[in-house]
C-alpha atoms as a PDB file:
ATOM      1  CA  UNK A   1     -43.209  25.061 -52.255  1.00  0.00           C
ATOM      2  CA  UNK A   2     -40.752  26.567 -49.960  1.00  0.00           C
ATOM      3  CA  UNK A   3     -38.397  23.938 -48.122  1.00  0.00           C
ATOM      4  CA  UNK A   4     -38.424  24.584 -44.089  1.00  0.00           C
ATOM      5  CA  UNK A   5     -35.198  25.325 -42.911  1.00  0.00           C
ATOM      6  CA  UNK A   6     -35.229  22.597 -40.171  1.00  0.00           C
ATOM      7  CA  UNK A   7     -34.908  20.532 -43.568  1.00  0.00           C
ATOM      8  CA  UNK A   8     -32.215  22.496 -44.979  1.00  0.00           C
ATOM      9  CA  UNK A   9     -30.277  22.420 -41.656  1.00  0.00           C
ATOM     10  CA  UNK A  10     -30.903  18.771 -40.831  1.00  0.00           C
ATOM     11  CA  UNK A  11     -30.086  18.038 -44.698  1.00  0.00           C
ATOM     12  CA  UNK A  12     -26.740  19.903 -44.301  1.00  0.00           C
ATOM     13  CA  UNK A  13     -26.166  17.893 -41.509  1.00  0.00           C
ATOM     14  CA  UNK A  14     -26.495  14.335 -42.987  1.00  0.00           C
ATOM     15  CA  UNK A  15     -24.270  15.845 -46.548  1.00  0.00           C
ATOM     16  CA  UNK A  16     -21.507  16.762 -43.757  1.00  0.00           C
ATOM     17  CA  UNK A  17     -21.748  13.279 -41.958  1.00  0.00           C
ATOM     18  CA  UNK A  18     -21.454  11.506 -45.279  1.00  0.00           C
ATOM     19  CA  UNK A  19     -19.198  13.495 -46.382  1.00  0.00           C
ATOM     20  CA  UNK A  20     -16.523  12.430 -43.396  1.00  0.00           C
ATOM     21  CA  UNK A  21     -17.881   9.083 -43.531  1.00  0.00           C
ATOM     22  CA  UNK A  22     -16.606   8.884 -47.375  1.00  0.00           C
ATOM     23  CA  UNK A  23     -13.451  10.284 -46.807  1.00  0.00           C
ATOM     24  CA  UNK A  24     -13.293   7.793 -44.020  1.00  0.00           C
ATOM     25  CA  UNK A  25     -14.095   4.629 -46.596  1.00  0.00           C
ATOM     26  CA  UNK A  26     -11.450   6.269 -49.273  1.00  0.00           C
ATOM     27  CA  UNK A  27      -8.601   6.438 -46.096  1.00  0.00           C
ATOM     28  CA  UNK A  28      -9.655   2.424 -45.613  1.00  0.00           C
ATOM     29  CA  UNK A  29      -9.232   1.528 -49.156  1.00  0.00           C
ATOM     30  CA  UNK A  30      -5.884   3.138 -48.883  1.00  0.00           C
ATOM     31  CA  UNK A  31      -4.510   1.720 -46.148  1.00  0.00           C
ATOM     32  CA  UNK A  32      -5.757  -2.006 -47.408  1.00  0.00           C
ATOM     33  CA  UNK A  33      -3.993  -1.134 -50.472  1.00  0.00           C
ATOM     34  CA  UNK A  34      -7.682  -1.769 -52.583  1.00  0.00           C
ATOM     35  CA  UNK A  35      -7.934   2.142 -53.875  1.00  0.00           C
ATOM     36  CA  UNK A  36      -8.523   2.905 -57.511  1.00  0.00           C
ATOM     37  CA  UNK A  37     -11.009   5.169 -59.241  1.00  0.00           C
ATOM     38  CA  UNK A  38     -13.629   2.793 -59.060  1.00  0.00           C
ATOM     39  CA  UNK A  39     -13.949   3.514 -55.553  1.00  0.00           C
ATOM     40  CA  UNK A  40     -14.166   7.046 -55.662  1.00  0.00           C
ATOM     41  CA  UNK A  41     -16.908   7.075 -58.013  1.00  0.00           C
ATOM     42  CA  UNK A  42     -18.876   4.506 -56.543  1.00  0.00           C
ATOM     43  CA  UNK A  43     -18.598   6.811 -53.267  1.00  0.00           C
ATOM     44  CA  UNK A  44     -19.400   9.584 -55.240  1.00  0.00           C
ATOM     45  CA  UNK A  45     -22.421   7.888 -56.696  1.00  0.00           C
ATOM     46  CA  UNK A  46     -24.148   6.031 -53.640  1.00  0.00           C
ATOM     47  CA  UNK A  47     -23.208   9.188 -51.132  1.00  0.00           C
ATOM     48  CA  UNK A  48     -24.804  11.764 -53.448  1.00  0.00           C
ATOM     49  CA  UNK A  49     -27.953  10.013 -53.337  1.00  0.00           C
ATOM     50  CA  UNK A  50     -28.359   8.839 -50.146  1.00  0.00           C
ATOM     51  CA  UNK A  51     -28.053  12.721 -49.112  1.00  0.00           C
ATOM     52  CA  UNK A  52     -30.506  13.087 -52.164  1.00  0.00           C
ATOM     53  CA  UNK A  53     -33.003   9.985 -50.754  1.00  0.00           C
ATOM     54  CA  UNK A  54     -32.774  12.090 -46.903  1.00  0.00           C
ATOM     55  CA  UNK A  55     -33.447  15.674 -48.596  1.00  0.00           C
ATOM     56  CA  UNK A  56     -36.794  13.756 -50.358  1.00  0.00           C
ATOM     57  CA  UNK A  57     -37.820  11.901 -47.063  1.00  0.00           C
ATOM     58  CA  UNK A  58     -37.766  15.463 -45.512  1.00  0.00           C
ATOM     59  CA  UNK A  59     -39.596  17.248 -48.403  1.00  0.00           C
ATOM     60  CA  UNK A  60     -42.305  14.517 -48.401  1.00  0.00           C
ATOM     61  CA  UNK A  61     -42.920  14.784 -44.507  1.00  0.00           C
ATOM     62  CA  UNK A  62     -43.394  18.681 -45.201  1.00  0.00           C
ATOM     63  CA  UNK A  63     -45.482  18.198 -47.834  1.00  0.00           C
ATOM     64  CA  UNK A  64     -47.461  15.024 -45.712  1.00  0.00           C
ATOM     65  CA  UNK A  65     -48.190  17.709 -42.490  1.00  0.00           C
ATOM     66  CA  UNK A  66     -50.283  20.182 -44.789  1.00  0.00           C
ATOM     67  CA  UNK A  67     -52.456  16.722 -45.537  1.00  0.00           C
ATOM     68  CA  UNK A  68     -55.280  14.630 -43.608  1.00  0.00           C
ATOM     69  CA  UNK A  69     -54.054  11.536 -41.692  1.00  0.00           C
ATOM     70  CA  UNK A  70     -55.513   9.118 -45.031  1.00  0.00           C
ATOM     71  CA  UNK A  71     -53.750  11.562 -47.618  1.00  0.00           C
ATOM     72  CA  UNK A  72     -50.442  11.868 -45.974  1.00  0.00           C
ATOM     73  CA  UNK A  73     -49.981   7.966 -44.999  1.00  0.00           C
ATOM     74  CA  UNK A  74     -51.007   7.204 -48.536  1.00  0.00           C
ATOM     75  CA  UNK A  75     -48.145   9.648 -49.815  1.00  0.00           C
ATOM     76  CA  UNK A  76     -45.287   8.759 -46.867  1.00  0.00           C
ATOM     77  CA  UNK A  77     -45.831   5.022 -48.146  1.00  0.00           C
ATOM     78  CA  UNK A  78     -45.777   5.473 -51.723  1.00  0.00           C
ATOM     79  CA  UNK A  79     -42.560   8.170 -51.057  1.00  0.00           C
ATOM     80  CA  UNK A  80     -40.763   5.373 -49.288  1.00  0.00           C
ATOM     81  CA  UNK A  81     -41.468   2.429 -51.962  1.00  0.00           C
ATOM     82  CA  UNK A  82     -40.028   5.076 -54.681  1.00  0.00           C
ATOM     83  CA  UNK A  83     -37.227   5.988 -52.496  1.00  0.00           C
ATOM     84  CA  UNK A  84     -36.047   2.518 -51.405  1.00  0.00           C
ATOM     85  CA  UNK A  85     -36.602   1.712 -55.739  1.00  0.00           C
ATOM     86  CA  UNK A  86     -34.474   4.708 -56.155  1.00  0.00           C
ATOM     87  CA  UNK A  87     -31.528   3.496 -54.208  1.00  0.00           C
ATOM     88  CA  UNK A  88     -32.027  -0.287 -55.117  1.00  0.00           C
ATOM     89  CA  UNK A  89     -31.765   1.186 -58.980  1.00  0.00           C
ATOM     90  CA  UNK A  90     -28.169   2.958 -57.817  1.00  0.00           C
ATOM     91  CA  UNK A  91     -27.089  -0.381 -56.057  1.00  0.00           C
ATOM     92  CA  UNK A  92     -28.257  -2.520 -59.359  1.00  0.00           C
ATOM     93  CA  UNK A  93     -26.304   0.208 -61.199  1.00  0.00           C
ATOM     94  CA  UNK A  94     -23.100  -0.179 -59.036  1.00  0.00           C
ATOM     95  CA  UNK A  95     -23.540  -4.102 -59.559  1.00  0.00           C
ATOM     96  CA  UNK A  96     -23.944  -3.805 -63.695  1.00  0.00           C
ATOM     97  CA  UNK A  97     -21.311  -1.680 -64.004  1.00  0.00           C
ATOM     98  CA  UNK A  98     -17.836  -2.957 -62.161  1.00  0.00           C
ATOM     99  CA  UNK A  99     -15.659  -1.590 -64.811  1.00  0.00           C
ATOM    100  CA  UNK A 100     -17.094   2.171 -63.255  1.00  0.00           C
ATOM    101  CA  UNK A 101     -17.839   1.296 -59.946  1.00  0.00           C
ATOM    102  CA  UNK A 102     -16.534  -0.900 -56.898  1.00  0.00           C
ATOM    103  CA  UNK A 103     -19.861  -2.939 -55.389  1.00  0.00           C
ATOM    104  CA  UNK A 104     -18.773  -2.224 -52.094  1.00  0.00           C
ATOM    105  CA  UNK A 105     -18.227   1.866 -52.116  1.00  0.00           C
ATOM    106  CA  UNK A 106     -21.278   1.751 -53.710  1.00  0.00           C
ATOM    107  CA  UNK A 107     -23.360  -0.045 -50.661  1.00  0.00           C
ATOM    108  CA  UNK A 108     -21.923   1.198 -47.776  1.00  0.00           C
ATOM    109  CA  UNK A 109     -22.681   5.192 -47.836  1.00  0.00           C
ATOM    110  CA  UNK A 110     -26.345   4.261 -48.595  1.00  0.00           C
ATOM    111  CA  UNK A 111     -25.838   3.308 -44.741  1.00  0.00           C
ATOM    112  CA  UNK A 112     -23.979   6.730 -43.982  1.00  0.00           C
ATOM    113  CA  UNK A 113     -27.096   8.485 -43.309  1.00  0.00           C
ATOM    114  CA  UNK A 114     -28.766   5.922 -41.038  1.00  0.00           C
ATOM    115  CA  UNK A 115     -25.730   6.332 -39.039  1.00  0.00           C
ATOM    116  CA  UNK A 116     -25.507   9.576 -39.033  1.00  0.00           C
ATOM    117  CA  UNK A 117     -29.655   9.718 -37.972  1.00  0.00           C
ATOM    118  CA  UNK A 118     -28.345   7.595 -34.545  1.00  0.00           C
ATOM    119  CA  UNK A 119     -25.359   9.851 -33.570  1.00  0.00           C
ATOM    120  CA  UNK A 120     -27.457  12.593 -33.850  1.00  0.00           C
ATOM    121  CA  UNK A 121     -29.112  12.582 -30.498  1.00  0.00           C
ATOM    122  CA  UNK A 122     -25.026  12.795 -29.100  1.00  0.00           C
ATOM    123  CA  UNK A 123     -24.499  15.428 -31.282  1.00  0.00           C
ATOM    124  CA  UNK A 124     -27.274  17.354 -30.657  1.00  0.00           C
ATOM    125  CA  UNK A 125     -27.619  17.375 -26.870  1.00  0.00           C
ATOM    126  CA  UNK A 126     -27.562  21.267 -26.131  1.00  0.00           C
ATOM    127  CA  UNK A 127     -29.758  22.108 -29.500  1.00  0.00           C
ATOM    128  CA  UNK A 128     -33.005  23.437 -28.562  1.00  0.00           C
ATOM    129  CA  UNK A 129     -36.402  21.190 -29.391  1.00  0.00           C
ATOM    130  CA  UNK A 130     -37.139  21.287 -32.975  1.00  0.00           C
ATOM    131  CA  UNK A 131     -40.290  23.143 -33.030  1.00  0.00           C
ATOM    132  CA  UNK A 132     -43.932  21.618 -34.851  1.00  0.00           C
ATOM    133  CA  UNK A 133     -44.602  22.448 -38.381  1.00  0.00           C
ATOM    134  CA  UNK A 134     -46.778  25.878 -38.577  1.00  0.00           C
ATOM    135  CA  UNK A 135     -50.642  25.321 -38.764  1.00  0.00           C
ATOM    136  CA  UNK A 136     -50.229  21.296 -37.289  1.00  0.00           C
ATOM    137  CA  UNK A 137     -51.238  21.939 -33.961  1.00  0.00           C
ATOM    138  CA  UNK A 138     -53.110  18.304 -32.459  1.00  0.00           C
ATOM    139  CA  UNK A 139     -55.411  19.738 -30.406  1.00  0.00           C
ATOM    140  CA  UNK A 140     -57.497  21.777 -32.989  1.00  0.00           C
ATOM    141  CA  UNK A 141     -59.735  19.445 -34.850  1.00  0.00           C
ATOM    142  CA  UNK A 142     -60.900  19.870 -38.527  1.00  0.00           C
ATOM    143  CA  UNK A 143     -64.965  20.685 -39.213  1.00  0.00           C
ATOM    144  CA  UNK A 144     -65.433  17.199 -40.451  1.00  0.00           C
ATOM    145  CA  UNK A 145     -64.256  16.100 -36.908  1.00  0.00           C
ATOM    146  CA  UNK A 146     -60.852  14.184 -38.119  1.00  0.00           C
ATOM    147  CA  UNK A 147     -57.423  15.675 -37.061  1.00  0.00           C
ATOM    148  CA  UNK A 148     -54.484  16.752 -39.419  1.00  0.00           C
ATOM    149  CA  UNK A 149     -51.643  14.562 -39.776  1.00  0.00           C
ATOM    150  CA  UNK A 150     -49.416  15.168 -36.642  1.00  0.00           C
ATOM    151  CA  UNK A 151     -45.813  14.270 -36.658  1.00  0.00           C
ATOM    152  CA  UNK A 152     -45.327  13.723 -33.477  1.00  0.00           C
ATOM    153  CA  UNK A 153     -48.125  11.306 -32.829  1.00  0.00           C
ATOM    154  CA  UNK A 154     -46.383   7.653 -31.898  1.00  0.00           C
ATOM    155  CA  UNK A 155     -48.057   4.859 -34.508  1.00  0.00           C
ATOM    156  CA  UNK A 156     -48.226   2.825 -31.386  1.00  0.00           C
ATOM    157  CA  UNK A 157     -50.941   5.387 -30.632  1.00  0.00           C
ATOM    158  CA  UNK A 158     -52.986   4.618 -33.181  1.00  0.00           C
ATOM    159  CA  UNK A 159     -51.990   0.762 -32.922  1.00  0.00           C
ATOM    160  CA  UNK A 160     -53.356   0.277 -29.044  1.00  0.00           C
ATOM    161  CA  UNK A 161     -56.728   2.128 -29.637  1.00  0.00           C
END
């Protein structure tokens, strides 16, 4: 499977933020005099793989639009269970292991990307719209009458019908 290159750019985009945001948390355990290695590789750790948990959210939701509505919530929830176990399993590891890694450089860039998903609209305000996935266009129906899995449907949608 090829990745799309919205997923690539968008990707590069959260690696960047996190990437400023860690440099940011090492500058704050330096000026509160708290720095040691610990903190570095607990960074190192928790940033890599929330950048890691964002690139597999985006390969998943590729993988989900070339899927029927059933098949590609049933994937999209068991990605996300797997995820979040992923990142509880580097926070547990963070916790077990103090002597490697400081508990709180570990749990705060797991945030980075969230953050970095709610400046985005500022950032992005002359971008052009992101365009639809090829082949997921809404308004052509399958032959057994369902529709494919649209990304840009609203759950609410489906919620008030």
């Amino acid at each position: 499977m090829k990745i799309d290159k919205t997923i690539k750019r968008e990707v590069a985009y959260i690696g960047a933020f996190v990437l400023i945001l860690s440099a940011l948390l090492q500058a704050v355990f330096l000026i509160i005099g708290k720095w040691d290695y610990r903190v570095l590789c607990g960074n190192l750790l928790s940033g890599t793989f929330a950048v890691l948990n964002f690139f597999l959210l985006g390969v998943t939701v590729q993988k989900a639009t070339t899927r029927t509505r059933d098949k590609a919530a049933e994937l999209m929830k068991f990605s996300s269970t797997m995820r979040m176990l992923f990142l509880f399993a580097v926070a547990l590891l963070g916790a077990l292991l103090p002597s490697c890694f400081n508990l709180i450089a570990v749990l705060v860039p797991l945030f980075f990307p969230r953050v970095a998903i709610m400046l985005r609209p500022m950032i992005r305000r002359g971008d052009a719209e992101v365009p639809k996935a090829p082949g997921n266009d809404p308004e052509k129906s399958r032959s057994d009458g369902e529709r494919d899995f649209d990304l840009s449907e609203s759950s609410d949608k489906d919620e008030n019908d």
